[in-house]
N, C-alpha and C. Protein backbone atom coordinates (compact mmCIF):
# COMPACT_ATOMS: atom_id res chain seq x y z
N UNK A 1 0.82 -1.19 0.00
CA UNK A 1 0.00 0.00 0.00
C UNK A 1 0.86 1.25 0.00
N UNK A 2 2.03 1.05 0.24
CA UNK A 2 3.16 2.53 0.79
C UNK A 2 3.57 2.69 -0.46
N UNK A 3 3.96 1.75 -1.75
CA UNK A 3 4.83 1.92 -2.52
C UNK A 3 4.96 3.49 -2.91
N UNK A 4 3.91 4.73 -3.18
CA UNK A 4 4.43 5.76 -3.11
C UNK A 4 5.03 6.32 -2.33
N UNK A 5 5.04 6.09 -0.78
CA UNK A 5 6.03 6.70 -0.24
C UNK A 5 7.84 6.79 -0.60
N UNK A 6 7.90 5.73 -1.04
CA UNK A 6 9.49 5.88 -1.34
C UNK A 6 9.85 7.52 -2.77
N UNK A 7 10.70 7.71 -2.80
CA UNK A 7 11.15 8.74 -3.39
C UNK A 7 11.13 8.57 -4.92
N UNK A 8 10.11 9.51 -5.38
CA UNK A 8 9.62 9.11 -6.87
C UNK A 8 10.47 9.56 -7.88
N UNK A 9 10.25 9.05 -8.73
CA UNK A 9 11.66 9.73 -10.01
C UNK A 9 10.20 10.79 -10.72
N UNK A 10 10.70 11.53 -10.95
CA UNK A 10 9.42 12.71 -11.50
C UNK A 10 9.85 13.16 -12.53
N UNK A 11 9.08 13.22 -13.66
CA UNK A 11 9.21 13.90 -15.01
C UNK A 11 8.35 15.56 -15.06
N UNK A 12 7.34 15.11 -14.13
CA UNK A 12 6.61 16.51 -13.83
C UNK A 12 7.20 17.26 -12.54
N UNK A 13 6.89 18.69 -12.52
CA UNK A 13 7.39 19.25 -11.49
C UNK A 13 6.50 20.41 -11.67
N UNK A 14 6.68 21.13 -10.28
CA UNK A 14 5.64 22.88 -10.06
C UNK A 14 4.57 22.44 -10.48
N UNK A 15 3.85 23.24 -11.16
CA UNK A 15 2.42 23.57 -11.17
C UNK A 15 1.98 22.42 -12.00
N UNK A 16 2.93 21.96 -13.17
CA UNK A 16 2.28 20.50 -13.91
C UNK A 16 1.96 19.58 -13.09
N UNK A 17 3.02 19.55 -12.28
CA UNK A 17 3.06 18.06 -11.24
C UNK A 17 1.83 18.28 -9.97
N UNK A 18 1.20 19.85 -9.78
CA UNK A 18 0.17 19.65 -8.49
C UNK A 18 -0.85 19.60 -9.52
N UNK A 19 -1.01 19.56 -10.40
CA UNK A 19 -2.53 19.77 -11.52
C UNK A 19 -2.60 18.24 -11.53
N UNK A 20 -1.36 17.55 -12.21
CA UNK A 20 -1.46 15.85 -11.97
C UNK A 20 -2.00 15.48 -10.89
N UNK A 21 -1.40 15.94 -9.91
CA UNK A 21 -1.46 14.71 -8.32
C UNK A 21 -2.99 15.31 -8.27
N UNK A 22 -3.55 16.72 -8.22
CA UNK A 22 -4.89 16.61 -8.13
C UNK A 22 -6.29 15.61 -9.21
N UNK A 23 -5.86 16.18 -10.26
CA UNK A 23 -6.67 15.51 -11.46
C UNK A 23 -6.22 13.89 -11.10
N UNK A 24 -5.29 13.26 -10.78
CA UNK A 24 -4.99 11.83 -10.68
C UNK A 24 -6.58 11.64 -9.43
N UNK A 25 -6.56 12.29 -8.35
CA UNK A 25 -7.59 11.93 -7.17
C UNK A 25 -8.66 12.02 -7.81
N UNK A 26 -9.14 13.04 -8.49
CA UNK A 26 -10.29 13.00 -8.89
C UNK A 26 -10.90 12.05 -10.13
N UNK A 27 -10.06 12.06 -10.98
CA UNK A 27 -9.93 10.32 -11.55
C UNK A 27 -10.57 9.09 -10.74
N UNK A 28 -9.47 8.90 -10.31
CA UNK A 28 -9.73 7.75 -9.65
C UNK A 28 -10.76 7.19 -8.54
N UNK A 29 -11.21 8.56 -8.33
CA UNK A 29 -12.71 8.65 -7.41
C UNK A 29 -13.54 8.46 -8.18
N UNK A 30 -13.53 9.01 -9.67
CA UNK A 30 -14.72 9.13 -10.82
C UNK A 30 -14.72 7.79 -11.43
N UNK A 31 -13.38 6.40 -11.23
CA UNK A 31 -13.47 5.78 -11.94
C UNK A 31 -13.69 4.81 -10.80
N UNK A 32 -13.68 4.59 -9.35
CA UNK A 32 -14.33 3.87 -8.66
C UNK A 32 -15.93 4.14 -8.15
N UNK A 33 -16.73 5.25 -8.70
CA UNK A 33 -17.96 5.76 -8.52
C UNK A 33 -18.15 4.60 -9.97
N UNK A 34 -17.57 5.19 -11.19
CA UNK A 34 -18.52 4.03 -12.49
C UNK A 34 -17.98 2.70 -12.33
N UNK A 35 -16.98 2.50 -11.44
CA UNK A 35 -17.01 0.64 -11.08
C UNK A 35 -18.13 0.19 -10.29
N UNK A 36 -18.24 1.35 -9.17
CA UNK A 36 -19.72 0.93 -8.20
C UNK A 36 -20.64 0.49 -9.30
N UNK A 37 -20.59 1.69 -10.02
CA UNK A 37 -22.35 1.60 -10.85
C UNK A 37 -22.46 -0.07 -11.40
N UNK A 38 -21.50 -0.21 -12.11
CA UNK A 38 -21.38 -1.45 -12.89
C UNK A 38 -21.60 -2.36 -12.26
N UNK A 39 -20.84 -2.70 -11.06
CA UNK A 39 -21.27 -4.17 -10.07
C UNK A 39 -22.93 -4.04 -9.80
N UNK A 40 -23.42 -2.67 -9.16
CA UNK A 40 -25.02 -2.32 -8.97
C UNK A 40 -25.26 -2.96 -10.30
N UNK A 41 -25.15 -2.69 -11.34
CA UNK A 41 -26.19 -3.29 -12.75
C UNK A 41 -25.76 -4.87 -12.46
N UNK A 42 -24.87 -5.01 -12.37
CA UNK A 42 -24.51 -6.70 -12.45
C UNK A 42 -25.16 -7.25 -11.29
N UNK A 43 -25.40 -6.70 -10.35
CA UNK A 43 -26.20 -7.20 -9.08
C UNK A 43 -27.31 -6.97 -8.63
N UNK A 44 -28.06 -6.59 -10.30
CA UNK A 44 -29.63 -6.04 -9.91
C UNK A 44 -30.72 -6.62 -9.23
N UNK A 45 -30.12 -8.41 -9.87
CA UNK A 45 -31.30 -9.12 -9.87
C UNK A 45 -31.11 -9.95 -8.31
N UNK A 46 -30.28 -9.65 -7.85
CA UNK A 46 -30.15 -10.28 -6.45
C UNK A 46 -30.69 -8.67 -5.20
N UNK A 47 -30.53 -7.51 -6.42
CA UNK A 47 -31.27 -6.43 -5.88
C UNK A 47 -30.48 -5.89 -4.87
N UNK A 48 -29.14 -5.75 -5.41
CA UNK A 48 -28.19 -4.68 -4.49
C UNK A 48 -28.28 -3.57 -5.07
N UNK A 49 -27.58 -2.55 -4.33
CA UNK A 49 -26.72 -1.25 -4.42
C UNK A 49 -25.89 -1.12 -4.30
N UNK A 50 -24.98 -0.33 -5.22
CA UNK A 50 -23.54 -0.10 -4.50
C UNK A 50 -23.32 1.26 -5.35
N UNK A 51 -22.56 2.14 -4.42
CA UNK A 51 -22.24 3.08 -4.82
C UNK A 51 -21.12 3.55 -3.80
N UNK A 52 -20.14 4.48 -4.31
CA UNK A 52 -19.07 4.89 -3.47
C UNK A 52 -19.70 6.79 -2.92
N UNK A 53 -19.44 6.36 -1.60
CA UNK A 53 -20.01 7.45 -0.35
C UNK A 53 -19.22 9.14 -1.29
N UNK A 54 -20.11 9.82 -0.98
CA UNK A 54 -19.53 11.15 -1.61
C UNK A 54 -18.44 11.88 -0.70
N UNK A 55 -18.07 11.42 0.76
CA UNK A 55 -17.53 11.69 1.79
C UNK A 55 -15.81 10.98 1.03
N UNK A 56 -15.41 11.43 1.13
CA UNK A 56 -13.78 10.95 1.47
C UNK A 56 -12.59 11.66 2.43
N UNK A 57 -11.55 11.44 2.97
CA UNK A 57 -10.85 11.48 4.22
C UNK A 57 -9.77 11.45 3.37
N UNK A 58 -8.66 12.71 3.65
CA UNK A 58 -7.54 12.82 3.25
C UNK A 58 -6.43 12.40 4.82
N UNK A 59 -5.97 11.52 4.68
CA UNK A 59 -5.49 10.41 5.86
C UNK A 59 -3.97 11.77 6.62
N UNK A 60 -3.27 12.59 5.32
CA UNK A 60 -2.44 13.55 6.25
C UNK A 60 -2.96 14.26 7.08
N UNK A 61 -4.14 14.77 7.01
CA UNK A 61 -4.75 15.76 7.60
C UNK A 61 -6.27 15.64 8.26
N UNK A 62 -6.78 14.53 8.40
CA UNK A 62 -8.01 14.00 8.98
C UNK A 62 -9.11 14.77 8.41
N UNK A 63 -8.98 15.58 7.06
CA UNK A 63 -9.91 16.43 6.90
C UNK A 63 -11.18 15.36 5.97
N UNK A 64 -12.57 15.50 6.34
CA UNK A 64 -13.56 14.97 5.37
C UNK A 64 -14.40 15.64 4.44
N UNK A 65 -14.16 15.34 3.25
CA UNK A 65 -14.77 16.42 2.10
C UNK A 65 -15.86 15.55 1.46
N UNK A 66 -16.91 16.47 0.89
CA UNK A 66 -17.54 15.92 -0.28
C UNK A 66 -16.70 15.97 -1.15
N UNK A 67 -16.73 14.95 -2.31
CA UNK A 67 -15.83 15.27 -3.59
C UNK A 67 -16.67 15.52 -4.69
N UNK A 68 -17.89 15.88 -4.14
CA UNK A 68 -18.44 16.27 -5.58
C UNK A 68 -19.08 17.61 -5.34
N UNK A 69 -18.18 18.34 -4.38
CA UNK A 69 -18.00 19.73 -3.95
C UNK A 69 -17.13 20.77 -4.65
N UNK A 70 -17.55 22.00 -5.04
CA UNK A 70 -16.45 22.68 -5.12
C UNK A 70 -15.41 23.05 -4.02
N UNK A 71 -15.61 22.90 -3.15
CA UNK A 71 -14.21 23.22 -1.59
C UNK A 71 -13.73 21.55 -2.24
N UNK A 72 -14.00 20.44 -2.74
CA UNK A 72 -13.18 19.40 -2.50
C UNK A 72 -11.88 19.90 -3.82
N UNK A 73 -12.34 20.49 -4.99
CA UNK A 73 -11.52 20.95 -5.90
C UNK A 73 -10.61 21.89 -5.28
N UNK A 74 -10.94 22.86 -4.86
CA UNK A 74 -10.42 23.53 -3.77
C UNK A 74 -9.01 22.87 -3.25
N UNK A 75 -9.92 22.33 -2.42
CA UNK A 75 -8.89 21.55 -1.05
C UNK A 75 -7.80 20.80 -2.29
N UNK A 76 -7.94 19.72 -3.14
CA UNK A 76 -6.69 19.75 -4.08
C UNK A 76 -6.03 19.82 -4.64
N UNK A 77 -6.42 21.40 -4.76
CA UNK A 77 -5.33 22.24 -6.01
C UNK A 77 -4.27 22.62 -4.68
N UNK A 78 -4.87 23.12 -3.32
CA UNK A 78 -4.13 23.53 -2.73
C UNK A 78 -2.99 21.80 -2.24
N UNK A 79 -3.67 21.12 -1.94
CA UNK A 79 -3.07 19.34 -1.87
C UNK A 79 -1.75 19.05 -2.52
N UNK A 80 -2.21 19.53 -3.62
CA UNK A 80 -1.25 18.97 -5.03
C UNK A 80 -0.35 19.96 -4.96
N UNK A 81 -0.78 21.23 -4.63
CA UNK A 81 0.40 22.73 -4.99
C UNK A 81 1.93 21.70 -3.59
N UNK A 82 0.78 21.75 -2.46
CA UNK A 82 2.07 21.73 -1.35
C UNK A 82 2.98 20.50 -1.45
N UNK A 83 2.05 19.02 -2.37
CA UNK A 83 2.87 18.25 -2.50
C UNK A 83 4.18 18.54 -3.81
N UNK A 84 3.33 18.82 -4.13
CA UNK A 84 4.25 19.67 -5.62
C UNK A 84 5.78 20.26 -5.45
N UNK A 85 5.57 21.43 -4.21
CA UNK A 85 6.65 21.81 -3.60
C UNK A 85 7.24 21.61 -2.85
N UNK A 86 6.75 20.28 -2.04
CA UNK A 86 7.78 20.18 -0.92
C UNK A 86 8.31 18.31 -1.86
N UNK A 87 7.74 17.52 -2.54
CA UNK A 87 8.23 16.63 -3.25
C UNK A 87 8.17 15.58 -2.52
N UNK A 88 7.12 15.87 -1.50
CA UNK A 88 6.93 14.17 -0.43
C UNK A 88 5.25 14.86 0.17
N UNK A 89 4.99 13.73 0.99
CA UNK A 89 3.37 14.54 1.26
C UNK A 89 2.83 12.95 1.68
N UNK A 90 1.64 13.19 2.63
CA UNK A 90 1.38 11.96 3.02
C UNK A 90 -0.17 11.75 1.64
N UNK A 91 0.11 10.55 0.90
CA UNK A 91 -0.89 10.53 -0.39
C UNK A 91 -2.09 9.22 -0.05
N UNK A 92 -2.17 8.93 1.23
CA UNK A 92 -3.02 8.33 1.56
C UNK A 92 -4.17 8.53 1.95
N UNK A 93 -5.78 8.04 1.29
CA UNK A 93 -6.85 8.96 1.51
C UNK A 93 -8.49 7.39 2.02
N UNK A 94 -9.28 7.87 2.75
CA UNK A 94 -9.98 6.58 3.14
C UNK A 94 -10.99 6.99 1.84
N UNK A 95 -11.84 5.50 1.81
CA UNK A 95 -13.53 5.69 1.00
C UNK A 95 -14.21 5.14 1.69
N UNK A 96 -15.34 4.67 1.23
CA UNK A 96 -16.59 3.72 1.76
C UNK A 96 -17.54 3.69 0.28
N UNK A 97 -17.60 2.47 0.31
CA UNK A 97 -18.42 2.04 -0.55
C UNK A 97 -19.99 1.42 0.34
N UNK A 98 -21.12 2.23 -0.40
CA UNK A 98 -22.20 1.82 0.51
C UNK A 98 -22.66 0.78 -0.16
N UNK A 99 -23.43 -0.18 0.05
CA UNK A 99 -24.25 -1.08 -0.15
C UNK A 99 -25.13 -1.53 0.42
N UNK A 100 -26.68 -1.67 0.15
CA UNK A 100 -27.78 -2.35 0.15
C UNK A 100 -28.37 -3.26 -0.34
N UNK A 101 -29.35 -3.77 0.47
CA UNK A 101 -29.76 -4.96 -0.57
C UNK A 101 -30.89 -5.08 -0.27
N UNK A 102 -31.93 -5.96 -0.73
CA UNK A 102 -33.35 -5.75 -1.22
C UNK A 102 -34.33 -5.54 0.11
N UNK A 103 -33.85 -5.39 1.11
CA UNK A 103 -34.69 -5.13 2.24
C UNK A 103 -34.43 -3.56 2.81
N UNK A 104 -33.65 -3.16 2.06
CA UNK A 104 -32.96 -1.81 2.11
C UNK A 104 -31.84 -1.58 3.58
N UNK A 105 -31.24 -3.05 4.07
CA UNK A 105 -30.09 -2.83 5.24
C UNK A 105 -29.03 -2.15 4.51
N UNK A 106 -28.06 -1.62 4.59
CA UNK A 106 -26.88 -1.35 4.01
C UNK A 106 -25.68 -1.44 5.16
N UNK A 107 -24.79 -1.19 4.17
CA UNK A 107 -23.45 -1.89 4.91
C UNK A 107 -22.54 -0.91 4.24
N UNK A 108 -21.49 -0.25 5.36
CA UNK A 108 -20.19 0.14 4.20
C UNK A 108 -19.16 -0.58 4.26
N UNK A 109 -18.23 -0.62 3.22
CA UNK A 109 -17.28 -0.79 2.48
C UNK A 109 -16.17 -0.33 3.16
N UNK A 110 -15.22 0.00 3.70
CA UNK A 110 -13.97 0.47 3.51
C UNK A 110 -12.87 0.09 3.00
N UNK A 111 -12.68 1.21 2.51
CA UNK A 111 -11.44 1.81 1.21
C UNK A 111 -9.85 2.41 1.73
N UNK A 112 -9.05 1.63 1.75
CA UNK A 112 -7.49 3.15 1.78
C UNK A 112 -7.22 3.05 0.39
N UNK A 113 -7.09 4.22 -0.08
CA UNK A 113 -6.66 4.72 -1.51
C UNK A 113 -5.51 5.58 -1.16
N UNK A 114 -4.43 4.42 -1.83
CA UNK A 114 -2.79 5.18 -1.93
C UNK A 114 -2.60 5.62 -3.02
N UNK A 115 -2.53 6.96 -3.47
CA UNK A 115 -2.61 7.69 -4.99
C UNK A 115 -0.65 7.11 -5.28
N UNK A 116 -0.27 7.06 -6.52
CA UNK A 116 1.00 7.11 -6.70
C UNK A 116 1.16 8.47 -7.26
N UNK A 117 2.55 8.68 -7.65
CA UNK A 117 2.76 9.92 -7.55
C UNK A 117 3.05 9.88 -9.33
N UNK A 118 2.71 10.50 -10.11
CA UNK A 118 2.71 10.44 -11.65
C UNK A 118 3.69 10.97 -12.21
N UNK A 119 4.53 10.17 -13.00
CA UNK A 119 5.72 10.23 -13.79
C UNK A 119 5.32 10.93 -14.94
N UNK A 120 4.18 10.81 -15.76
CA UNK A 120 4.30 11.23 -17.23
C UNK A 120 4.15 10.22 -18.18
N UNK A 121 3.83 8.97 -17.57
CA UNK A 121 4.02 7.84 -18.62
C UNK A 121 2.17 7.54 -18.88
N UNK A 122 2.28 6.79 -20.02
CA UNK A 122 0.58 7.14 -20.20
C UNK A 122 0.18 5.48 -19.48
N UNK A 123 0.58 4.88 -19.12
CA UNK A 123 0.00 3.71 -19.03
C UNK A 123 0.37 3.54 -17.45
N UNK A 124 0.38 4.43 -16.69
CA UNK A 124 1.23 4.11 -15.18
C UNK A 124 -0.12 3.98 -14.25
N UNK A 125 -0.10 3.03 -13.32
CA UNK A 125 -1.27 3.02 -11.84
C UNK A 125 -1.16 4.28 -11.61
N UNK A 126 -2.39 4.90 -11.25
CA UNK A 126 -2.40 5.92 -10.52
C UNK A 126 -2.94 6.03 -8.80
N UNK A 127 -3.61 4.86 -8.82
CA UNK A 127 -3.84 4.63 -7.74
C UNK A 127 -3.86 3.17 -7.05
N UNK A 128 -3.71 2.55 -5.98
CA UNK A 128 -4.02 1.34 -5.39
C UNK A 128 -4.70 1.39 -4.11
N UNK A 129 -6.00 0.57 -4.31
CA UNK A 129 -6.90 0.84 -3.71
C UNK A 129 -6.68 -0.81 -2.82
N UNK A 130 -7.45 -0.62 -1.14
CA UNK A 130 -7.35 -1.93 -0.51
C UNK A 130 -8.57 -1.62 0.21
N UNK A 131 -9.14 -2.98 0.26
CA UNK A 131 -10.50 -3.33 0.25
C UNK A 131 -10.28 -4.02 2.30
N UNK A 132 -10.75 -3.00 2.66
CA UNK A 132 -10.66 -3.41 4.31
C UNK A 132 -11.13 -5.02 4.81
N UNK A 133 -12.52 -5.26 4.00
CA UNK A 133 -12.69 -6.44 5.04
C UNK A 133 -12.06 -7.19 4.41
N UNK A 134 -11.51 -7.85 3.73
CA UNK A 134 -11.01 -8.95 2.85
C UNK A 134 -9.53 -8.82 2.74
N UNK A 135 -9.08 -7.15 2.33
CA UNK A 135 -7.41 -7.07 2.69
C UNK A 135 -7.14 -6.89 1.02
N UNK A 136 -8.33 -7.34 -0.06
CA UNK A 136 -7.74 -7.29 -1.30
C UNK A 136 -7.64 -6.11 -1.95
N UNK A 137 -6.23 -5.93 -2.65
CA UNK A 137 -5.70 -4.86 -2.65
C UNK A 137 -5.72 -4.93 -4.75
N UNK A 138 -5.95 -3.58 -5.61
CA UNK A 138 -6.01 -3.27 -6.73
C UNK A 138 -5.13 -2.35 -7.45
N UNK A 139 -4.63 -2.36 -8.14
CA UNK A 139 -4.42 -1.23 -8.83
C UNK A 139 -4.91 -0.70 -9.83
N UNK A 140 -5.52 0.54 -10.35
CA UNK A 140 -6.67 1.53 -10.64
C UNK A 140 -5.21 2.51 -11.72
N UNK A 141 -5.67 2.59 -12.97
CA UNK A 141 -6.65 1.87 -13.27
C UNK A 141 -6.89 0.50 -14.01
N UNK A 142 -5.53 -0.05 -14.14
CA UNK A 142 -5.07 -0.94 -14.91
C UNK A 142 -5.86 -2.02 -14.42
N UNK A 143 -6.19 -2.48 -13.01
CA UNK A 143 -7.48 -3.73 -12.72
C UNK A 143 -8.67 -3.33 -12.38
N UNK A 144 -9.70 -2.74 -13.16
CA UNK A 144 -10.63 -2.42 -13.07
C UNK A 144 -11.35 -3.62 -12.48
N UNK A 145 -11.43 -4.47 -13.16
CA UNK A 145 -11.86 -6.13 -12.94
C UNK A 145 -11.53 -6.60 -11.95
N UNK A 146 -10.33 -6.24 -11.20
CA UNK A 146 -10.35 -6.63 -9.80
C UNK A 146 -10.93 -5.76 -9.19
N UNK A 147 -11.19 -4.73 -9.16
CA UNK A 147 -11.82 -3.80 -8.64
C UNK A 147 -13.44 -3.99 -8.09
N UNK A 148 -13.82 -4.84 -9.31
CA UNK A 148 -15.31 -5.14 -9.17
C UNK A 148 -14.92 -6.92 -8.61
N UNK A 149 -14.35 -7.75 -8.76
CA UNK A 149 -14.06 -8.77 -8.17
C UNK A 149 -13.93 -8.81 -6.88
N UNK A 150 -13.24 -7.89 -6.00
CA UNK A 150 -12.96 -7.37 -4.67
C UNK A 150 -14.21 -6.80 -4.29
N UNK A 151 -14.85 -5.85 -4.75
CA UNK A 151 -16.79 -5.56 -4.54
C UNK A 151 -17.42 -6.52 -3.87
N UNK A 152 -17.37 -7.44 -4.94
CA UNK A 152 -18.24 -8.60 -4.73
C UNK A 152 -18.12 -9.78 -4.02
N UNK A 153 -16.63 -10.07 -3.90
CA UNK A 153 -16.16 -10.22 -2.32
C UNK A 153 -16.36 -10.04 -1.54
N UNK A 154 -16.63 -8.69 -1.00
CA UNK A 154 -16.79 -8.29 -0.08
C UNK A 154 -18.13 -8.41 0.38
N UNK A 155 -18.94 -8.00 -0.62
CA UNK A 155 -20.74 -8.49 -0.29
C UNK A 155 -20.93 -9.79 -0.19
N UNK A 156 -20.06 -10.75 -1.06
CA UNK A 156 -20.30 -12.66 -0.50
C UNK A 156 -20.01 -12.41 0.82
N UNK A 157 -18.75 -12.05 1.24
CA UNK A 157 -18.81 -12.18 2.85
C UNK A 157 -19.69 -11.06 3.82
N UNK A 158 -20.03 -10.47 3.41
CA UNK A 158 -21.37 -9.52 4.07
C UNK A 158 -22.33 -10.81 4.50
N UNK A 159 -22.60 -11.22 3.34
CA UNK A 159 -24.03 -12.43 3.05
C UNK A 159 -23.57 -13.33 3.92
N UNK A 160 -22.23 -14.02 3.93
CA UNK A 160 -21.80 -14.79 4.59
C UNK A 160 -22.10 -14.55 6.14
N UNK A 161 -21.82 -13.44 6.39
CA UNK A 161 -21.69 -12.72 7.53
C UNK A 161 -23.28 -12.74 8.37
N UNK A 162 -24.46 -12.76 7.14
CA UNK A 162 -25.41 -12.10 7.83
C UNK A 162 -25.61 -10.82 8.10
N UNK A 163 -25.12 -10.30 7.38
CA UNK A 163 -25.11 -8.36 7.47
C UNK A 163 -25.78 -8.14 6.10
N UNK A 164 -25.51 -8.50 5.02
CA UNK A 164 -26.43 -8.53 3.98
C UNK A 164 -27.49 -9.67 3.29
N UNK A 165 -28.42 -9.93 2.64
CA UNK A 165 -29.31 -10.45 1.99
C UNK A 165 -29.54 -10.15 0.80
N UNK A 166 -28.83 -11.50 -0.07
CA UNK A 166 -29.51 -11.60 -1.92
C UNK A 166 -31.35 -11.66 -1.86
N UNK A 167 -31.42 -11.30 -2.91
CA UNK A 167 -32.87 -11.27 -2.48
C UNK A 167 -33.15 -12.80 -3.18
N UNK A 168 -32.24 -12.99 -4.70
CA UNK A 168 -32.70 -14.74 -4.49
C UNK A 168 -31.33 -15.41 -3.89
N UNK A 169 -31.33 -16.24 -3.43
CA UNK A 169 -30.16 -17.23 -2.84
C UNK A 169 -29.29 -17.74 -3.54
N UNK A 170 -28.81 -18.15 -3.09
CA UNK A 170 -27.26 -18.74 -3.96
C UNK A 170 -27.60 -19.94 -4.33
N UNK A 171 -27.03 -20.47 -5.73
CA UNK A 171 -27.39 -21.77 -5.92
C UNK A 171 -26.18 -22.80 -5.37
C-alpha cells in the first residue's frame, strides 16, 4: 500500500506536477464511482446497491470532504500545490463504498486509496486501492476487474456474515 512513499523519479514538477497529483484523485474517485455503478447493474437481480459514499478522508490531515464539492476541488489544487513543492506529502486517503440490498439494510465498504505519484508515462497506476474487510488490494486503473471482483467479495462475505441479503439465494 506505501509503494508511493518511497522517493519518486518525476518527469513533472511545479504547477504540472500539483494539476497531476490533483486531477490523478479526482480520476480515480470518478473511476471507482462508475465501477460501483457497474457491479449495482450486475447485481440487480439479487437487488443490491452499491455506490461509493460522496464523503472521502484525506489520511495527512483527517480532513472529510464531499468530492463532488467545489471546496473538495479547492482543497486539491491547494493538496497537489504543497505536494508539488515540498516533493513528499502523506498521499493516503480513506472511502466507503455503501451497499444495500433488497430489504434496504446497508453496509459500508472500507477503502485506503494510496494515490502514486505520476511520472508522465501514459500507461502508469495511478492509484491502489485496498479493500478493508477482505485485505484485497487493486491497482486503478489498470485492474478495473479486480476492482469489481474485490466488490463482490466483499458483499459474499457480508451475506456470509449475515449483514447482507440476496434477495434470491445462492445456488
Amino acid at each position: 500500500m506505501y509503494r508511493n512513499d518511497r522517493t519518486p523519479k518525476r518527469a513533472l514538477t511545479g504547477a504540472a506536477l500539483a494539476t497531476a497529483l490533483s486531477e490523478r484523485v479526482r480520476r480515480s474517485f470518478a473511476l471507482m464511482d462508475s465501477l460501483c455503478a457497474d457491479v449495482a447493474r450486475a447485481l440487480a437481480q439479487a437487488r443490491y446497491t452499491t455506490r461509493l459514499a460522496t464523503a472521502v478522508v484525506d489520511r495527512s490531515t483527517y480532513v472529510r470532504l464531499d468530492r463532488n464539492s467545489d471546496g473538495f476541488r479547492d482543497y486539491l489544487r491547494g493538496w497537489g500545490q504543497q505536494r508539488a513543492e515540498r516533493g513528499s506529502g502523506g498521499m493516503h486517503w480513506e472511502a466507503q463504498i455503501l451497499v444495500a440490498d433488497h430489504r434496504r439494510v446497508s453496509a459500508e465498504i472500507g477503502l485506503g486509496v494510496a494515490f502514486e505519484w505520476p511520472s508522465g508515462e501514459a500507461d502508469e497506476s495511478e492509484a491502489f486501492v485496498e479493500f478493508w474487510p477482505t485485505g484485497q488490494g487493486v491497482a486503478l486503473p489498470a485492474d478495473s476487474r479486480g476492482f469489481q471482483r474485490a466488490l463482490v467479495a466483499c458483499i459474499v462475505k457480508m451475506e456470509e456474515a449475515g449483514t447482507l441479503s440476496s434477495f434470491k439465494g445462492r445456488s
